[in-house]
C-alpha atoms as a PDB file:
ATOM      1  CA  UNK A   1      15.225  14.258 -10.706  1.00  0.00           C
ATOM      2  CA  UNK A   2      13.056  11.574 -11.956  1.00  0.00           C
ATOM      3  CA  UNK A   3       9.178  11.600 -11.162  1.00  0.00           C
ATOM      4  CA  UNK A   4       7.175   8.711 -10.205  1.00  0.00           C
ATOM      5  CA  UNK A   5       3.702   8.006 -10.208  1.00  0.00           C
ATOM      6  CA  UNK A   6       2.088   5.621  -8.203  1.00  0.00           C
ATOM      7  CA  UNK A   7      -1.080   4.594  -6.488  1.00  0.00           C
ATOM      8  CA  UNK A   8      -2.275   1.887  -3.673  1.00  0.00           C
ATOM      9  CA  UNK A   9      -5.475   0.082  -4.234  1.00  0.00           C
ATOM     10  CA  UNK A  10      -6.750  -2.914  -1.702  1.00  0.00           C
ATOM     11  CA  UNK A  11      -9.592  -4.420  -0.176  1.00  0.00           C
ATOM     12  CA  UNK A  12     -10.617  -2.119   3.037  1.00  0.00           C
ATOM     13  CA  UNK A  13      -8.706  -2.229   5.883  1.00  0.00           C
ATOM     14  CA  UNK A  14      -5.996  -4.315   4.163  1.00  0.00           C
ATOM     15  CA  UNK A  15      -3.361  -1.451   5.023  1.00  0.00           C
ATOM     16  CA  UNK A  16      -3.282   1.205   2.036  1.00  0.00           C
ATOM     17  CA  UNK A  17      -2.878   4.415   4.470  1.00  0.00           C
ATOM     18  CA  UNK A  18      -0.816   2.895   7.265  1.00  0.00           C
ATOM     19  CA  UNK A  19       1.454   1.584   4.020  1.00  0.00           C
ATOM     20  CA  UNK A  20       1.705   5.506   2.518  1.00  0.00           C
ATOM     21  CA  UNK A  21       2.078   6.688   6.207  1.00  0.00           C
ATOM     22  CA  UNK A  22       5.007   4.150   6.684  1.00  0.00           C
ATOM     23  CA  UNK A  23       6.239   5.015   3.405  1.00  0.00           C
ATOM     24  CA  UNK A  24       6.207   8.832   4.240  1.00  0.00           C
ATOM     25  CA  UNK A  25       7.274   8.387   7.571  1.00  0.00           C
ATOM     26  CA  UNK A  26      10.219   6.159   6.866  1.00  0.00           C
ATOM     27  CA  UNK A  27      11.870   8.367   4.805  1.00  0.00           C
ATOM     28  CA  UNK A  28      11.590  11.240   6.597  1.00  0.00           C
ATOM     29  CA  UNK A  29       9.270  13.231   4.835  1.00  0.00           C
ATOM     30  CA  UNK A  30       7.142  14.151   7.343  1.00  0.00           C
ATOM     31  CA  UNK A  31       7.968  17.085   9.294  1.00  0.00           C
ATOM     32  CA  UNK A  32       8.710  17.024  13.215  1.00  0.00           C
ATOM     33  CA  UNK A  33       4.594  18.977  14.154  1.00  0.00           C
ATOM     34  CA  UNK A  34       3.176  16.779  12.060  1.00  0.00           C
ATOM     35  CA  UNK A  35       4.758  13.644  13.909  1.00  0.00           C
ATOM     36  CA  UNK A  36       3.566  15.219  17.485  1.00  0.00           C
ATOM     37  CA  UNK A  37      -0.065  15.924  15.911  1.00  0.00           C
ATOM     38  CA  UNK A  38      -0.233  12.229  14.544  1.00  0.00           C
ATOM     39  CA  UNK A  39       0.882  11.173  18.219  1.00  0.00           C
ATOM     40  CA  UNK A  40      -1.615  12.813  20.142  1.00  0.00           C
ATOM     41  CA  UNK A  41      -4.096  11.484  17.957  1.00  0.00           C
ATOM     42  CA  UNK A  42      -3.194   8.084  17.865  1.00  0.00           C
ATOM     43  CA  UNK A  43      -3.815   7.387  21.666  1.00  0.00           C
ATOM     44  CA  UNK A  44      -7.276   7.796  20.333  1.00  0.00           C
ATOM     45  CA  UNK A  45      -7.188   5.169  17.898  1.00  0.00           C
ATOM     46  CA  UNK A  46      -6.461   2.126  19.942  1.00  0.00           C
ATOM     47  CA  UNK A  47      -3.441   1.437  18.066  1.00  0.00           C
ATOM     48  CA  UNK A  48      -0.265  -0.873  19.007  1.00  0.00           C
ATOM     49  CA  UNK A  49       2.112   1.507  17.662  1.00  0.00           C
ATOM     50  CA  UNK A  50       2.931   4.941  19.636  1.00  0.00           C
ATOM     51  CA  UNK A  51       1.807   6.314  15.992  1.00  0.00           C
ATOM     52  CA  UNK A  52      -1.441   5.994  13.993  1.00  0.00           C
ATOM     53  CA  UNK A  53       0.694   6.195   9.998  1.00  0.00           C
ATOM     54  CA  UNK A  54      -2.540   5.713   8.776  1.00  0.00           C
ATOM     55  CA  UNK A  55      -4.272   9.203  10.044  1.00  0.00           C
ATOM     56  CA  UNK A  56      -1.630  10.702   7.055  1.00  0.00           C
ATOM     57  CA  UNK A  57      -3.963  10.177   4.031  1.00  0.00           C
ATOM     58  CA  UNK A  58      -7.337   9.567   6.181  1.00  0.00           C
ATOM     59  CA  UNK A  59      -7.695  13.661   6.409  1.00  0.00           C
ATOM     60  CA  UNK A  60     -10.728  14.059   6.854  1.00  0.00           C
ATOM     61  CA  UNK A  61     -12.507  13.389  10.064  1.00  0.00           C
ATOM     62  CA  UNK A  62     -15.355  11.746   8.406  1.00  0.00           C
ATOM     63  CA  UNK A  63     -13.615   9.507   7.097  1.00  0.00           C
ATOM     64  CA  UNK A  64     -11.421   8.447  10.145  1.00  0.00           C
ATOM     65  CA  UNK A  65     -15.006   8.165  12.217  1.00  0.00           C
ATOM     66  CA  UNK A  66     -16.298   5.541   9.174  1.00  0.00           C
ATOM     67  CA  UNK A  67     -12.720   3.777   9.522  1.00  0.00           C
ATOM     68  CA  UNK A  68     -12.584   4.241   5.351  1.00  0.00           C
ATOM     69  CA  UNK A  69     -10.859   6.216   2.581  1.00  0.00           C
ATOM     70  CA  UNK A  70     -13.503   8.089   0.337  1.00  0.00           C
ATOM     71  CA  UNK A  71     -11.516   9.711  -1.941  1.00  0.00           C
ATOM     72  CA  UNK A  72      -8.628  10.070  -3.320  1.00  0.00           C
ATOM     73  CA  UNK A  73      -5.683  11.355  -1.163  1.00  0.00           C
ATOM     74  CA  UNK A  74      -2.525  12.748  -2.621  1.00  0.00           C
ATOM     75  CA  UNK A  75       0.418  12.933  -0.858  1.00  0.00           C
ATOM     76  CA  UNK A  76       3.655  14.315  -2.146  1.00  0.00           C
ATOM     77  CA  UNK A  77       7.644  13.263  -1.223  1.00  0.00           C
ATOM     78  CA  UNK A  78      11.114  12.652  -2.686  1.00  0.00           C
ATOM     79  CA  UNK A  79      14.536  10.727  -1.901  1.00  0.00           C
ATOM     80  CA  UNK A  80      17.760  11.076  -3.087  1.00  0.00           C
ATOM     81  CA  UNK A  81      16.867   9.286  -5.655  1.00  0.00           C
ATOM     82  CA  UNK A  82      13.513  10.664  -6.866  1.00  0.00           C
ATOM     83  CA  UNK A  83      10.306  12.231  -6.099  1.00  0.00           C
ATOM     84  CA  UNK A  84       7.179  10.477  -5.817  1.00  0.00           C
ATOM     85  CA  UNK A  85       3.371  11.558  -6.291  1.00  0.00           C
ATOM     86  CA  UNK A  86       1.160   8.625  -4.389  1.00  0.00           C
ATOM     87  CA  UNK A  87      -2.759   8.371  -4.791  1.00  0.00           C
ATOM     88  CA  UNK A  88      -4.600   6.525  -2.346  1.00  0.00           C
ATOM     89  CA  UNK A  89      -7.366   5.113  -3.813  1.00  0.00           C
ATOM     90  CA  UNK A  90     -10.671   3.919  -1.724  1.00  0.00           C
ATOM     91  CA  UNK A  91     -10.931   0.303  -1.116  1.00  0.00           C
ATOM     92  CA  UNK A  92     -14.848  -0.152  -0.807  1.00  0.00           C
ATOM     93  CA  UNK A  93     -16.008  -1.883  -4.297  1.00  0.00           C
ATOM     94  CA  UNK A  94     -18.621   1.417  -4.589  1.00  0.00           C
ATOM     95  CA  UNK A  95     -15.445   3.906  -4.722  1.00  0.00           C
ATOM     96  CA  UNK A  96     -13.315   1.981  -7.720  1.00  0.00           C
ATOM     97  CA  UNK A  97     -14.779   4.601  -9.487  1.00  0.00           C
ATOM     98  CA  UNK A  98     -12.605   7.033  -7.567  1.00  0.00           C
ATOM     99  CA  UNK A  99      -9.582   4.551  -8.031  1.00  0.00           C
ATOM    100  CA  UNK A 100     -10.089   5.074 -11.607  1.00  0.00           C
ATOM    101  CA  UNK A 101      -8.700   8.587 -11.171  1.00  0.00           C
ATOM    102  CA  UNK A 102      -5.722   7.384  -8.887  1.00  0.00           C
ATOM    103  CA  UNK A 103      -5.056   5.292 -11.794  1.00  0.00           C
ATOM    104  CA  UNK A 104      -5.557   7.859 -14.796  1.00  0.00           C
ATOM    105  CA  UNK A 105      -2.184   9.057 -14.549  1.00  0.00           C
ATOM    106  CA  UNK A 106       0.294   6.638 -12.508  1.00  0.00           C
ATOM    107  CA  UNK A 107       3.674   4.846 -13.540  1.00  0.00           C
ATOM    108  CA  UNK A 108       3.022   1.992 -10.730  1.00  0.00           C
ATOM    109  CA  UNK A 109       0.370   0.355  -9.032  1.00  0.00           C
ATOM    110  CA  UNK A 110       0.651  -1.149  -5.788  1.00  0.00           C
ATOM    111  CA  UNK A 111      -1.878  -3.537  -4.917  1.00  0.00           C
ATOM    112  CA  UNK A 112      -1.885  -4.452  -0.898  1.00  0.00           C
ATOM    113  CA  UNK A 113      -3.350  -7.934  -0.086  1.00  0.00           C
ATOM    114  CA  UNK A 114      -3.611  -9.672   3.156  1.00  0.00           C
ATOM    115  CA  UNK A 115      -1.639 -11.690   4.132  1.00  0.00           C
ATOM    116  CA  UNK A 116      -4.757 -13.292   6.477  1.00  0.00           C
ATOM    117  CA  UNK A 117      -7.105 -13.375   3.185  1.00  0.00           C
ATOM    118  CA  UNK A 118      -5.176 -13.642   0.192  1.00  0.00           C
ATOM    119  CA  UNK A 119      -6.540 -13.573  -3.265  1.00  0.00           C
ATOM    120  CA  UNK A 120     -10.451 -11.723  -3.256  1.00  0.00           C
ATOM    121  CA  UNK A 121     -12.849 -10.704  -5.915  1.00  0.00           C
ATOM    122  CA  UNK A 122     -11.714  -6.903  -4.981  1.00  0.00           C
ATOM    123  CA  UNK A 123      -7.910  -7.403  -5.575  1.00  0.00           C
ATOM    124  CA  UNK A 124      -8.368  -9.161  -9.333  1.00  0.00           C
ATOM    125  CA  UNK A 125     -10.860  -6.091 -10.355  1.00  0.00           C
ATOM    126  CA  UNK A 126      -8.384  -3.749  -8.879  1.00  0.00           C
ATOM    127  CA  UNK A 127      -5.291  -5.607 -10.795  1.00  0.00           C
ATOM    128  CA  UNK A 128      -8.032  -5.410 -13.635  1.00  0.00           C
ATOM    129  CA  UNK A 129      -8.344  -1.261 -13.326  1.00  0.00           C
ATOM    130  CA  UNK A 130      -4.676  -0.890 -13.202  1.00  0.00           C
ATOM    131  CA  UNK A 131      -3.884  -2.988 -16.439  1.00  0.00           C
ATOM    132  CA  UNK A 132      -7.187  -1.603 -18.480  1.00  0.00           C
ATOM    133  CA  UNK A 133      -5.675   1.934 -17.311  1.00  0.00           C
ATOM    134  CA  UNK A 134      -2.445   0.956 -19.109  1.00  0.00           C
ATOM    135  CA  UNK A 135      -0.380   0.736 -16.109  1.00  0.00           C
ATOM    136  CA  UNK A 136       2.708  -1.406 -16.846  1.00  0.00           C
ATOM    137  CA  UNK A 137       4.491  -2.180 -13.867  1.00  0.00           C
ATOM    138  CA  UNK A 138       2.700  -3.720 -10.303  1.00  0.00           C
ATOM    139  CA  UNK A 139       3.553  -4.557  -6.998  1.00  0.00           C
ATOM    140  CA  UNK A 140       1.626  -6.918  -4.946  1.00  0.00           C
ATOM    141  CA  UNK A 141       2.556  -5.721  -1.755  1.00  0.00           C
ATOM    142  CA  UNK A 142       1.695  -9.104   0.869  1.00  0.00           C
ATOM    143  CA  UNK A 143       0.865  -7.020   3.523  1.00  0.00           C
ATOM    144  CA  UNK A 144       0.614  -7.962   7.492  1.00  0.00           C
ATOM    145  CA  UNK A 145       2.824 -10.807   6.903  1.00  0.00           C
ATOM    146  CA  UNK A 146       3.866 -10.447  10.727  1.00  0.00           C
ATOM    147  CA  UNK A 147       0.053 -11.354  11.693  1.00  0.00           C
ATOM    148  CA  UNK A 148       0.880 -14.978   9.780  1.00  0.00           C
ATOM    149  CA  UNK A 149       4.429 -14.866  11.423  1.00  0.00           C
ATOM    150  CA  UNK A 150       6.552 -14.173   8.212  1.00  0.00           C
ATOM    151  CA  UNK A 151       5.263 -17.547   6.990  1.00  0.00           C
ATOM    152  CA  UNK A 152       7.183 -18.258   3.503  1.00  0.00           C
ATOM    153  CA  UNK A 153       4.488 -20.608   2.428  1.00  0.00           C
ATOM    154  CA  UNK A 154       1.353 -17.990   2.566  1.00  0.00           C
ATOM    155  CA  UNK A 155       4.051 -15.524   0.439  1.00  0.00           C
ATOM    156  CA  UNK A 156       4.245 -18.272  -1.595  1.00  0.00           C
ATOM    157  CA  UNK A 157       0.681 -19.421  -2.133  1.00  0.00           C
ATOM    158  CA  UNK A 158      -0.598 -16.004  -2.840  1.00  0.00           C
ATOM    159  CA  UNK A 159       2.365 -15.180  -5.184  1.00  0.00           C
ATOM    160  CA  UNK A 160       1.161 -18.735  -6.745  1.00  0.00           C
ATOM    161  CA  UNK A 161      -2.574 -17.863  -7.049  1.00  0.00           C
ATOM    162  CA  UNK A 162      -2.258 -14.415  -8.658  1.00  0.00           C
ATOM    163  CA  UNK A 163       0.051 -16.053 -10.790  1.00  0.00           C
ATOM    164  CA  UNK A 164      -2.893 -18.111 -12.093  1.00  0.00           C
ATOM    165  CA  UNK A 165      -4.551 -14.715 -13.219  1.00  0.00           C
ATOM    166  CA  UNK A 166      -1.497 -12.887 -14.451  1.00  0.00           C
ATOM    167  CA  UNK A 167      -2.374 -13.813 -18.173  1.00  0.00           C
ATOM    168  CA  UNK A 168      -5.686 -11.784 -18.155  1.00  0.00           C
ATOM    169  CA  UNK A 169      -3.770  -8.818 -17.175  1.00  0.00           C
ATOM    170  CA  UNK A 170      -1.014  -6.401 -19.493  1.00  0.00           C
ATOM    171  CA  UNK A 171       1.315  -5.728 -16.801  1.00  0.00           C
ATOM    172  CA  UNK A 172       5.137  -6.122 -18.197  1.00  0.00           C
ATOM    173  CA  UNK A 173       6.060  -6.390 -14.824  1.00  0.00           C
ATOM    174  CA  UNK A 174       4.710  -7.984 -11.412  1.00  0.00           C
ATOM    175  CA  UNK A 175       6.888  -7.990  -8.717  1.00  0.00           C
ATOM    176  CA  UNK A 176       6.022  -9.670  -5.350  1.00  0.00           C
ATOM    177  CA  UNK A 177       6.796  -8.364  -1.939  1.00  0.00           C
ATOM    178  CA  UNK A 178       6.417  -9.082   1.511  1.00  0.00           C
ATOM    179  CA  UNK A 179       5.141  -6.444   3.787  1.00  0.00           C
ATOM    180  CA  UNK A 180       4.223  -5.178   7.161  1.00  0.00           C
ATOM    181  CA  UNK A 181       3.397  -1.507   7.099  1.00  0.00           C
ATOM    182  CA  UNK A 182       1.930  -1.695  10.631  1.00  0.00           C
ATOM    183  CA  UNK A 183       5.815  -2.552  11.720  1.00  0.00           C
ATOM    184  CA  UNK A 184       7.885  -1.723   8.275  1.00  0.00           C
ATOM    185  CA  UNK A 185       8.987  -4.768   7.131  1.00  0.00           C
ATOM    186  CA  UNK A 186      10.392  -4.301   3.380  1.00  0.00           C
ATOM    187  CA  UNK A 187       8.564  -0.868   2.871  1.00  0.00           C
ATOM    188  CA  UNK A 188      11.474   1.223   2.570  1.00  0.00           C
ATOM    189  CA  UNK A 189      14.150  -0.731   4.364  1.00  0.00           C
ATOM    190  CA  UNK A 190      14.802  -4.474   3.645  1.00  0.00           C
ATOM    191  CA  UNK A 191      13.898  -6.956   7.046  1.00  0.00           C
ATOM    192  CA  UNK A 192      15.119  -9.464   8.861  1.00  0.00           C
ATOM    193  CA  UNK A 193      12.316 -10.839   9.859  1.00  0.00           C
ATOM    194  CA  UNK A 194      12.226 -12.364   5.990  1.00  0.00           C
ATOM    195  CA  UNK A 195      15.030 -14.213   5.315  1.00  0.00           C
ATOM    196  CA  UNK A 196      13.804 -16.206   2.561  1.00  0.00           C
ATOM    197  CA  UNK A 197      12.863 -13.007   0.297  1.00  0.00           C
ATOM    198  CA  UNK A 198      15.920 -12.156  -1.482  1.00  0.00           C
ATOM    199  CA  UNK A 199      14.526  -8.786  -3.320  1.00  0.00           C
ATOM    200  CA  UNK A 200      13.960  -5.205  -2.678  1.00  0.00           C
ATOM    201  CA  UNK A 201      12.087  -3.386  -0.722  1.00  0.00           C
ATOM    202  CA  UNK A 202       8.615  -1.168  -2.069  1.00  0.00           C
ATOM    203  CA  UNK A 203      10.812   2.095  -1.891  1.00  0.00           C
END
C-alpha cells in the first residue's frame, strides 16, 4: 500500500490540529476510548462542537494551556487506499525552525489559511520552506470558510493572490481547496455547503 507523507503548516490558530483531528477522526482512525477521552475534555475547552479534534496533536498539556503547537506532532493512519504519516508543524514564526523537520521528509504540504485573513507574511515563508525543502506538490487548504459563509469570492481572491506569488515557488502542483475543519467541509468528504468548488476533497 502506498505511503504518503505530508505535513500542515499555518499561521497560529488558523486550524492545523483541529484539520489533522478532523482528518483522523473522519476516517475512522481513531479508536472508540480515545473519542470518550477527547469528549470529556472538550467541555473544558469552550468549544462549539461536542468534540475538541484539535486536543489529537496538542499532547501535551503545556501546550494546550499556551493554546499553541511547539513541536512537531506525528500522527499515524491509513485508508483503503493508503497510509499516511502527517507532521504538524508549529505555527508561531519562532518554531519554523521545527517546521523545517516536518518538512525534511514529506511528499505534500498543506498550507491552512484563513479564510478571515487571507494571504500573511507567515503563509508565503511557510510556502517558501516547503518549496526550498523540495516539496513538489501543495495544498492551500482555505480554511473556516463557514465563518465567511462559503463565500466563492474570498475562495477566489485568496486563490488569486497566492497566485501572484506562485512563480517564486517550485511547486509542480498547487491545488486549492475550500475547508472547514471545525465542521468538515471538503476534508475527507466533499460538501454541500460549496457548490461552486467542483474538485476533491484534502483526503
Amino acid at each position: 500500500m502506498e505511503l504518503l507523507r505530508f505535513f500542515t503548516a499555518g499561521n497560529v490558530d488558523d486550524g492545523k490540529s483541529t484539520l489533522i483531528g478532523r482528518l483522523l477522526y473522519d476516517s475512522k482512525s481513531i479508536s472508540t476510548d480515545i473519542i470518550e477521552t477527547l469528549t470529556k475534555q472538550s467541555k473544558s475547552t469552550g468549544v462549539n462542537t461536542d468534540i475538541d479534534l484539535a486536543l489529537l496533536t496538542d499532547g501535551l498539556r503545556a501546550e494546550r494551556e499556551q493554546g499553541i503547537t511547539i513541536d512537531v506532532a506525528y500522527k499515524y493512519f491509513s485508508t483503503s487506499k493508503r497510509k499516511f504519516i502527517i507532521a504538524d508543524a508549529p505555527g508561531h514564526e519562532q518554531y519554523t525552525r521545527n517546521m523545517i523537520t516536518g518538512a525534511s521528509n514529506s511528499d505534500l504540504i498543506i498550507i491552512l489559511v484563513d479564510a478571515r485573513k487571507g494571504i500573511t507574511e507567515q503563509t508565503k515563508r511557510h510556502a517558501s520552506v516547503g518549496s526550498l525543502m523540495g516539496i513538489k506538490k501543495a495544498i492551500i487548504a482555505i480554511n473556516k470558510i463557514d465563518l465567511v459563509n462559503y463565500s466563492e469570492s474570498v475562495f477566489n481572491q485568496i486563490q488569486s493572490d497566492f497566485e501572484q506569488i506562485k512563480s517564486e515557488l517550485h511547486y509542480n502542483e498547487i491545488i486549492y481547496i475550500p475547508v472547514s475543519a471545525l465542521v468538515g467541509d471538503n476534508v475527507v468528504n466533499t460538501s454541500e455547503n460549496t457548490p461552486w468548488y467542483n474538485g476533491n476533497s484534502i483526503s
